[in-house]
Protein backbone atom coordinates (compact mmCIF):
# COMPACT_ATOMS: atom_id res chain seq x y z
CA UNK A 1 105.14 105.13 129.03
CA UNK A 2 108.81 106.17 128.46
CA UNK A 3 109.82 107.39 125.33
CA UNK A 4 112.07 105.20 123.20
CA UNK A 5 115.30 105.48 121.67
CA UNK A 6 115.93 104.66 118.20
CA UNK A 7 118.93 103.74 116.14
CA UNK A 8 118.71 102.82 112.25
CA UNK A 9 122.16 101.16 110.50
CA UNK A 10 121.66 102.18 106.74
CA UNK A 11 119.07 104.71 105.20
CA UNK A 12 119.21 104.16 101.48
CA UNK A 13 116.70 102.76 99.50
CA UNK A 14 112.56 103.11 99.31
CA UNK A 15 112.29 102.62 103.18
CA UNK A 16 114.50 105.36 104.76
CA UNK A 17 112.62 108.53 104.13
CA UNK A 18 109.18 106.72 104.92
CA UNK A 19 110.65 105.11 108.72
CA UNK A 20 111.93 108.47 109.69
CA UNK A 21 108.62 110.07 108.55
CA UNK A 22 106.46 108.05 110.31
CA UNK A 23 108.95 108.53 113.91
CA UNK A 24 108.34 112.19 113.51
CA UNK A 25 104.68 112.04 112.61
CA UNK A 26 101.67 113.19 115.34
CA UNK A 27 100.93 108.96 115.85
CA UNK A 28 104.15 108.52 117.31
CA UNK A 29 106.46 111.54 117.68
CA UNK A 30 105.70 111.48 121.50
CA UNK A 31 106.86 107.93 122.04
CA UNK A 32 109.96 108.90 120.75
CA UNK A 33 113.08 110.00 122.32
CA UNK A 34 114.94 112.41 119.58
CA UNK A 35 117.33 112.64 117.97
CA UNK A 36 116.99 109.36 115.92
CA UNK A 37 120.35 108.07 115.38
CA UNK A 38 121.42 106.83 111.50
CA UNK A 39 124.94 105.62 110.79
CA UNK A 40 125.03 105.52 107.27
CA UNK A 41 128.04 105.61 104.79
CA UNK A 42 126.49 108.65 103.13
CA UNK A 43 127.23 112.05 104.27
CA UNK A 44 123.87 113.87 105.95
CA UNK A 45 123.27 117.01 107.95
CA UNK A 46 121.64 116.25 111.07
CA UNK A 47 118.78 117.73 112.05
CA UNK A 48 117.21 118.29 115.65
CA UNK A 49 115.48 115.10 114.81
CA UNK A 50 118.04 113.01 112.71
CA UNK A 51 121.39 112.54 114.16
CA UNK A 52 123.72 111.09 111.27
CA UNK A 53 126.60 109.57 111.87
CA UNK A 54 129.04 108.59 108.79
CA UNK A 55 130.63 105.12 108.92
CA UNK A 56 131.14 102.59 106.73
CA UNK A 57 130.31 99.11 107.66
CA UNK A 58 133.57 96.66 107.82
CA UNK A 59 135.27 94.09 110.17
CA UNK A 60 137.14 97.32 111.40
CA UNK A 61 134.45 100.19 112.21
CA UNK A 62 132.43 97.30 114.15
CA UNK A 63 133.84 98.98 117.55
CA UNK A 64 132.73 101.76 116.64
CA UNK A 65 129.16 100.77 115.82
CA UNK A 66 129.24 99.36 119.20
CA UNK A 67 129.88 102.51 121.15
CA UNK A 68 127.72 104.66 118.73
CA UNK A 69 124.96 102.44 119.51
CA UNK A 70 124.95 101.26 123.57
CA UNK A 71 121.75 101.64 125.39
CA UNK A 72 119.00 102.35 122.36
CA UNK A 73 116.31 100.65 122.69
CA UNK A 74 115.72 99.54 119.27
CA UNK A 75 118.15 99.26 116.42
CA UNK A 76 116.80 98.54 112.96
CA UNK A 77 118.35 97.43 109.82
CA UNK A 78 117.56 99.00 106.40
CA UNK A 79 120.28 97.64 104.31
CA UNK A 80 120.59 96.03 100.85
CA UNK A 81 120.46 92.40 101.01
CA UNK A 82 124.01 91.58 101.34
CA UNK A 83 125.24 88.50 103.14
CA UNK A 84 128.61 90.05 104.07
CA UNK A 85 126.87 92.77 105.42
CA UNK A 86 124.58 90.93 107.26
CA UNK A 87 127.25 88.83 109.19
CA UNK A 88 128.56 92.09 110.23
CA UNK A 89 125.40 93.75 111.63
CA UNK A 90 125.21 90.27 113.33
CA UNK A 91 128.41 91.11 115.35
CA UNK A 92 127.36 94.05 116.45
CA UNK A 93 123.95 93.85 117.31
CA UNK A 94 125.14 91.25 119.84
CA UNK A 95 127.15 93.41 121.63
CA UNK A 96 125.01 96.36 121.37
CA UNK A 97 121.50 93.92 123.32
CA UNK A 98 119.00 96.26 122.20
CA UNK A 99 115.87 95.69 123.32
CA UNK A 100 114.47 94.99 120.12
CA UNK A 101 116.16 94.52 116.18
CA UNK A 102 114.10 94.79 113.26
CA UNK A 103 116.25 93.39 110.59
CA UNK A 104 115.97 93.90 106.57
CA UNK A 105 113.56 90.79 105.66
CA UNK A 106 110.92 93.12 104.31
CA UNK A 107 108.96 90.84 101.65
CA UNK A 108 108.65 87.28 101.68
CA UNK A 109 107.80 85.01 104.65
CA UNK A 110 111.34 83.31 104.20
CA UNK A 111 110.99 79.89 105.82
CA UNK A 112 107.39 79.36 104.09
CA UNK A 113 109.32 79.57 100.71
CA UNK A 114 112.37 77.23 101.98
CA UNK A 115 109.77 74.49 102.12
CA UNK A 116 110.27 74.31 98.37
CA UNK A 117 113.28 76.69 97.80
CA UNK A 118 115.57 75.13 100.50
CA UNK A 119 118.37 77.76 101.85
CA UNK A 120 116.94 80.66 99.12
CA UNK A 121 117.69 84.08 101.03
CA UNK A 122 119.59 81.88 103.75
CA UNK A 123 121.53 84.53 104.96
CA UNK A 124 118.11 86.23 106.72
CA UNK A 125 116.74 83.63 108.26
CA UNK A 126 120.50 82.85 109.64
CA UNK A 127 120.69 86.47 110.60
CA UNK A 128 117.47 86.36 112.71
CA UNK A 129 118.94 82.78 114.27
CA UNK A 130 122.22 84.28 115.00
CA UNK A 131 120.76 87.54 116.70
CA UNK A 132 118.45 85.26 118.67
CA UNK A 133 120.58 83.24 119.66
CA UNK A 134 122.40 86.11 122.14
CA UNK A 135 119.34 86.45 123.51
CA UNK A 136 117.78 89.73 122.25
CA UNK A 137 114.20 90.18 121.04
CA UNK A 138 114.12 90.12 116.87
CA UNK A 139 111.17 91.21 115.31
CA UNK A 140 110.65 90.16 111.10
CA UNK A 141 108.51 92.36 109.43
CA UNK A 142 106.60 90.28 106.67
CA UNK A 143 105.25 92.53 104.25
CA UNK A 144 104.72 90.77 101.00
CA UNK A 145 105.39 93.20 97.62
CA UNK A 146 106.05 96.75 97.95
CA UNK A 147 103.67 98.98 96.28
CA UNK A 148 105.06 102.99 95.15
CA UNK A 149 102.75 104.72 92.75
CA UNK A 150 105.18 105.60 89.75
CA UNK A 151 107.51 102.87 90.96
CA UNK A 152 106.86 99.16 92.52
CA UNK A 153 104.46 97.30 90.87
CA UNK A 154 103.28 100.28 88.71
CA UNK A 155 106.40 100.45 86.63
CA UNK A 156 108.77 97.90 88.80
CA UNK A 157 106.52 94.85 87.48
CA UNK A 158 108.40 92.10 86.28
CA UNK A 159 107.99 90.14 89.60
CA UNK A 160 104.66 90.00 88.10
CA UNK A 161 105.46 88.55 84.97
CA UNK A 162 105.25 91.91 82.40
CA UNK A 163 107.52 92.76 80.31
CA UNK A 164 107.43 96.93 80.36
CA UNK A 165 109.69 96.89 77.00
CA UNK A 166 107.31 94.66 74.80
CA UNK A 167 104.33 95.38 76.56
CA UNK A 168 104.16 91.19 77.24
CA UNK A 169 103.39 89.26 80.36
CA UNK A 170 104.41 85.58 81.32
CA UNK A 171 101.76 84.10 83.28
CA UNK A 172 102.38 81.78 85.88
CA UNK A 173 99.76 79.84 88.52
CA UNK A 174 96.52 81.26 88.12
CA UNK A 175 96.34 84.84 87.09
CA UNK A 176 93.47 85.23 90.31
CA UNK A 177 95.98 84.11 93.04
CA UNK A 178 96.01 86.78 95.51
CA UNK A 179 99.44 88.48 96.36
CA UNK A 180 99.94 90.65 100.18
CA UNK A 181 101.10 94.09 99.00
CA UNK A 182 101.95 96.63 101.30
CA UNK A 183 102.43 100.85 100.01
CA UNK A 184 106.45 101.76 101.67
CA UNK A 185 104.37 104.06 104.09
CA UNK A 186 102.27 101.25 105.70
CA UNK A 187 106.00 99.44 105.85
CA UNK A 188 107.57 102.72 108.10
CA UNK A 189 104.07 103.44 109.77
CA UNK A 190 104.28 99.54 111.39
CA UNK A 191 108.33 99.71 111.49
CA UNK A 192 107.47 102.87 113.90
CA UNK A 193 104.60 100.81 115.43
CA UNK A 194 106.80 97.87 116.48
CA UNK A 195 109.50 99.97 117.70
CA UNK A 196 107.56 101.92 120.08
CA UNK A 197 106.00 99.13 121.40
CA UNK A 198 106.11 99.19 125.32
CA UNK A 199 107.01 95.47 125.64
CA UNK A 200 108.80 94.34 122.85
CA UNK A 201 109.31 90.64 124.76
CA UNK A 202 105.70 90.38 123.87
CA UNK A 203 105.69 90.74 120.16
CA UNK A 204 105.24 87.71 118.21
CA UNK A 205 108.59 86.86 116.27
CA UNK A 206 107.37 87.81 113.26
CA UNK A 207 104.62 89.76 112.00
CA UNK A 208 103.14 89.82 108.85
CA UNK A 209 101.44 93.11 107.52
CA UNK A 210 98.59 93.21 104.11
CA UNK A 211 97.67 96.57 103.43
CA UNK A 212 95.90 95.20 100.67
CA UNK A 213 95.54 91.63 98.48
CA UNK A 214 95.90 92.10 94.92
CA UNK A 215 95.74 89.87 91.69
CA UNK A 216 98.09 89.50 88.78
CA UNK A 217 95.05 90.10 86.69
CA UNK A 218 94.94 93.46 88.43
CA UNK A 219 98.39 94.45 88.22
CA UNK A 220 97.82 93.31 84.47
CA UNK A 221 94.47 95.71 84.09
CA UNK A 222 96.05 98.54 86.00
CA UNK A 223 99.58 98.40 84.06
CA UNK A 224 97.47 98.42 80.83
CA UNK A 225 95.20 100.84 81.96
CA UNK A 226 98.30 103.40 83.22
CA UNK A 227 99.61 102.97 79.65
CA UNK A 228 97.03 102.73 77.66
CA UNK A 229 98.38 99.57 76.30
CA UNK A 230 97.19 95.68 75.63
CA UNK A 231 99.90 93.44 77.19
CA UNK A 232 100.20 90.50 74.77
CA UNK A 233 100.52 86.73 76.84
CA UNK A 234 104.24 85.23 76.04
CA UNK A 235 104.24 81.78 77.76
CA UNK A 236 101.86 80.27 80.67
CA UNK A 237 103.19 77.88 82.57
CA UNK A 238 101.25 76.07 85.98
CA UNK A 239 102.86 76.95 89.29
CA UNK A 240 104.09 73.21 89.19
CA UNK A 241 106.14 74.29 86.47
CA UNK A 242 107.75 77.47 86.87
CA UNK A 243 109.16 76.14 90.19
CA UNK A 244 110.52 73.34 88.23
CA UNK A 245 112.12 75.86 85.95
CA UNK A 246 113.25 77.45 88.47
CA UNK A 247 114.77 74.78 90.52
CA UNK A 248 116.45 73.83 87.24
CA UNK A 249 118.07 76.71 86.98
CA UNK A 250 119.49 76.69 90.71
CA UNK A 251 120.74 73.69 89.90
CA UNK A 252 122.85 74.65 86.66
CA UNK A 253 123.37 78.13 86.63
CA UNK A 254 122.92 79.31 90.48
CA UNK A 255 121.42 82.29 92.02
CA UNK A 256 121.76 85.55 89.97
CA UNK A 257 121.17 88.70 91.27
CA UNK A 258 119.52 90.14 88.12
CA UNK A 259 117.07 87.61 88.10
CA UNK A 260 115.72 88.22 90.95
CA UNK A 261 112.23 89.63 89.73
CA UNK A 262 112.13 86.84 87.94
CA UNK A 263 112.36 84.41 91.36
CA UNK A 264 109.75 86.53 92.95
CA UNK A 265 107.34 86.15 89.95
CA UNK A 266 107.60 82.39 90.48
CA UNK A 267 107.40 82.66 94.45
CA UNK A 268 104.37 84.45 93.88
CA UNK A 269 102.82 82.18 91.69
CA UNK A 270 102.71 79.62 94.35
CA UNK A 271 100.02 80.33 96.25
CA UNK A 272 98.64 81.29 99.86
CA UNK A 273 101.30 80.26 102.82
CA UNK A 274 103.98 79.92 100.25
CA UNK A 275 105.75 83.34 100.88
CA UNK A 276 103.77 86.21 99.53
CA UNK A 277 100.22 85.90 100.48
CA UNK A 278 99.47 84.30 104.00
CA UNK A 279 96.05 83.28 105.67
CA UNK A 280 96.47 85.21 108.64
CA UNK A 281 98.19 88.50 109.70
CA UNK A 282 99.11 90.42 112.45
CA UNK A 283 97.54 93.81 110.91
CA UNK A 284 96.05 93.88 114.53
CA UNK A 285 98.96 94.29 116.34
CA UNK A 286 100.97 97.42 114.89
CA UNK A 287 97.49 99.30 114.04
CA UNK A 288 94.52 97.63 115.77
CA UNK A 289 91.43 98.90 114.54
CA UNK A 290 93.66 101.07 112.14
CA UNK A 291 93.64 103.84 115.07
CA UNK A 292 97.04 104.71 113.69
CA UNK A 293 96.76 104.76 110.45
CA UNK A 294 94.79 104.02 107.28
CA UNK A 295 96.18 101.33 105.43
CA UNK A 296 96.94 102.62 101.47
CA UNK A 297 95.74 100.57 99.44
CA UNK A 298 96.91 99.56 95.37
């Protein structure tokens, strides 16, 4: 099987480390043609592994994107959710026809959740749409919450419902719904599986990943447990009802970005097939048998 190249547009955030970890680790180093190439807007060294290439990402550097990334094989995005930024990657990756693009929709199963939260995170699906629609092979990776000892869902746990600062939870739904969680390194080890893949046309179109399923009741015992602390219940509402709230507040205040742990907590209160915990997976298809890896569980 060739070796395949590999272009990444951003590398900030929980993800990059991880995805350029698992290229250069034993599973897959050897389907790999290196360097890697990351255009970032941060200044990096490269290595003999890591080519970095400094660019910002505006209407006028899109030429140069272009050129900087002809002929790889698979470009993928780890950027912050920005819709501006999106339409821009959109223009590129058009011209560029990779073989494959593995855009930034890491989390919920978007169109599940705009069967009750019509247009919410609109600019991802649109992304995938747009990219599709010039005829090159997109791949979502559906991965449910992020799990990061010391960090996601460990301290990071309002999307939860606790309150870290009181030591108080809002419950919402039934505290035994089971949520798909995935640790950052089973996200990089399957980004790496996917990209190596040696026919890409053959991938479904999206592919969701569990490493493990997880309560709110055990997020609730472990938090407590990790702080040796008895979270006090604030409010309970049914799942019925938080949506309402939060439908509600679409409707009179809009979207806000620091609320957004807040919109998760109620996403995941809804249930299986409603964006965060599905009845099927595709676990199988980036580590069959886990012959790659072990998946890490909470």
């Amino acid at each position: 099987m060739s070796k395949k190249s590999i272009a990444i547009i951003g590398i900030s955030g929980s993800l990059g480390q991880p995805v350029l970890d698992a290229f250069s680790s034993a599973t897959f180093k050897d389907q790999v043609k290196f360097p890697i190439k990351v255009i970032s807007r941060q200044k990096i060294e490269s290595t003999d592994l890591v080519e970095y290439i400094q660019l910002d990402l505006s209407e006028e550097t899109i030429p140069q994107y272009v050129k900087e990334l002809k002929g790889f094989n698979t470009i993928i995005e780890l950027i912050p959710s920005n819709p501006t930024l999106f339409e821009l990657v959109n223009k590129i990756i058009v011209q560029v026809k990779p073989d494959l693009f593995i855009p930034s929709q890491f989390g919920l199963e978007i169109d599940q959740v705009n069967t009750y939260l019509p247009k919410f995170l609109g600019h991802k699906t649109n992304q995938s749409a747009v990219v599709r629609a010039a005829n090159v092979k997109v791949v979502e990776l559906i991965t449910g919450f992020f799990i990061l000892p010391g960090f996601y869902l460990y301290e990071v746990v309002q999307q939860v419902g606790i309150n870290p600062k009181d030591n108080s939870y809002e419950q919402f739904g039934d505290l035994n719904n089971k949520i798909a969680v995935n640790h950052v390194d089973n996200i990089a080890s399957s980004i790496a599986s996917l990209s190596t893949y040696p026919s890409p046309n053959e991938l479904p179109d999206k592919v969701r990943i569990a490493g493990d399923e997880i309560s709110f009741n055990q997020i609730i015992k472990t938090f407590e447990k990790n702080h040796n602390v008895t979270l006090t219940k604030k409010r309970e509402l049914t799942s019925d009802e938080a949506l309402a709230e939060l439908k509600h507040l679409f409707a009179t205040e809009g979207p806000k970005h620091e609320k957004a742990l807040y919109y998760l907590h109620v996403v995941a209160s809804q249930g299986t097939n409603k964006g965060i915990h599905y009845s099927t997976n595709e676990n199988e298809i980036v580590n069959p048998g886990e012959k790659y890896w072990k998946w890490i569980k909470y």
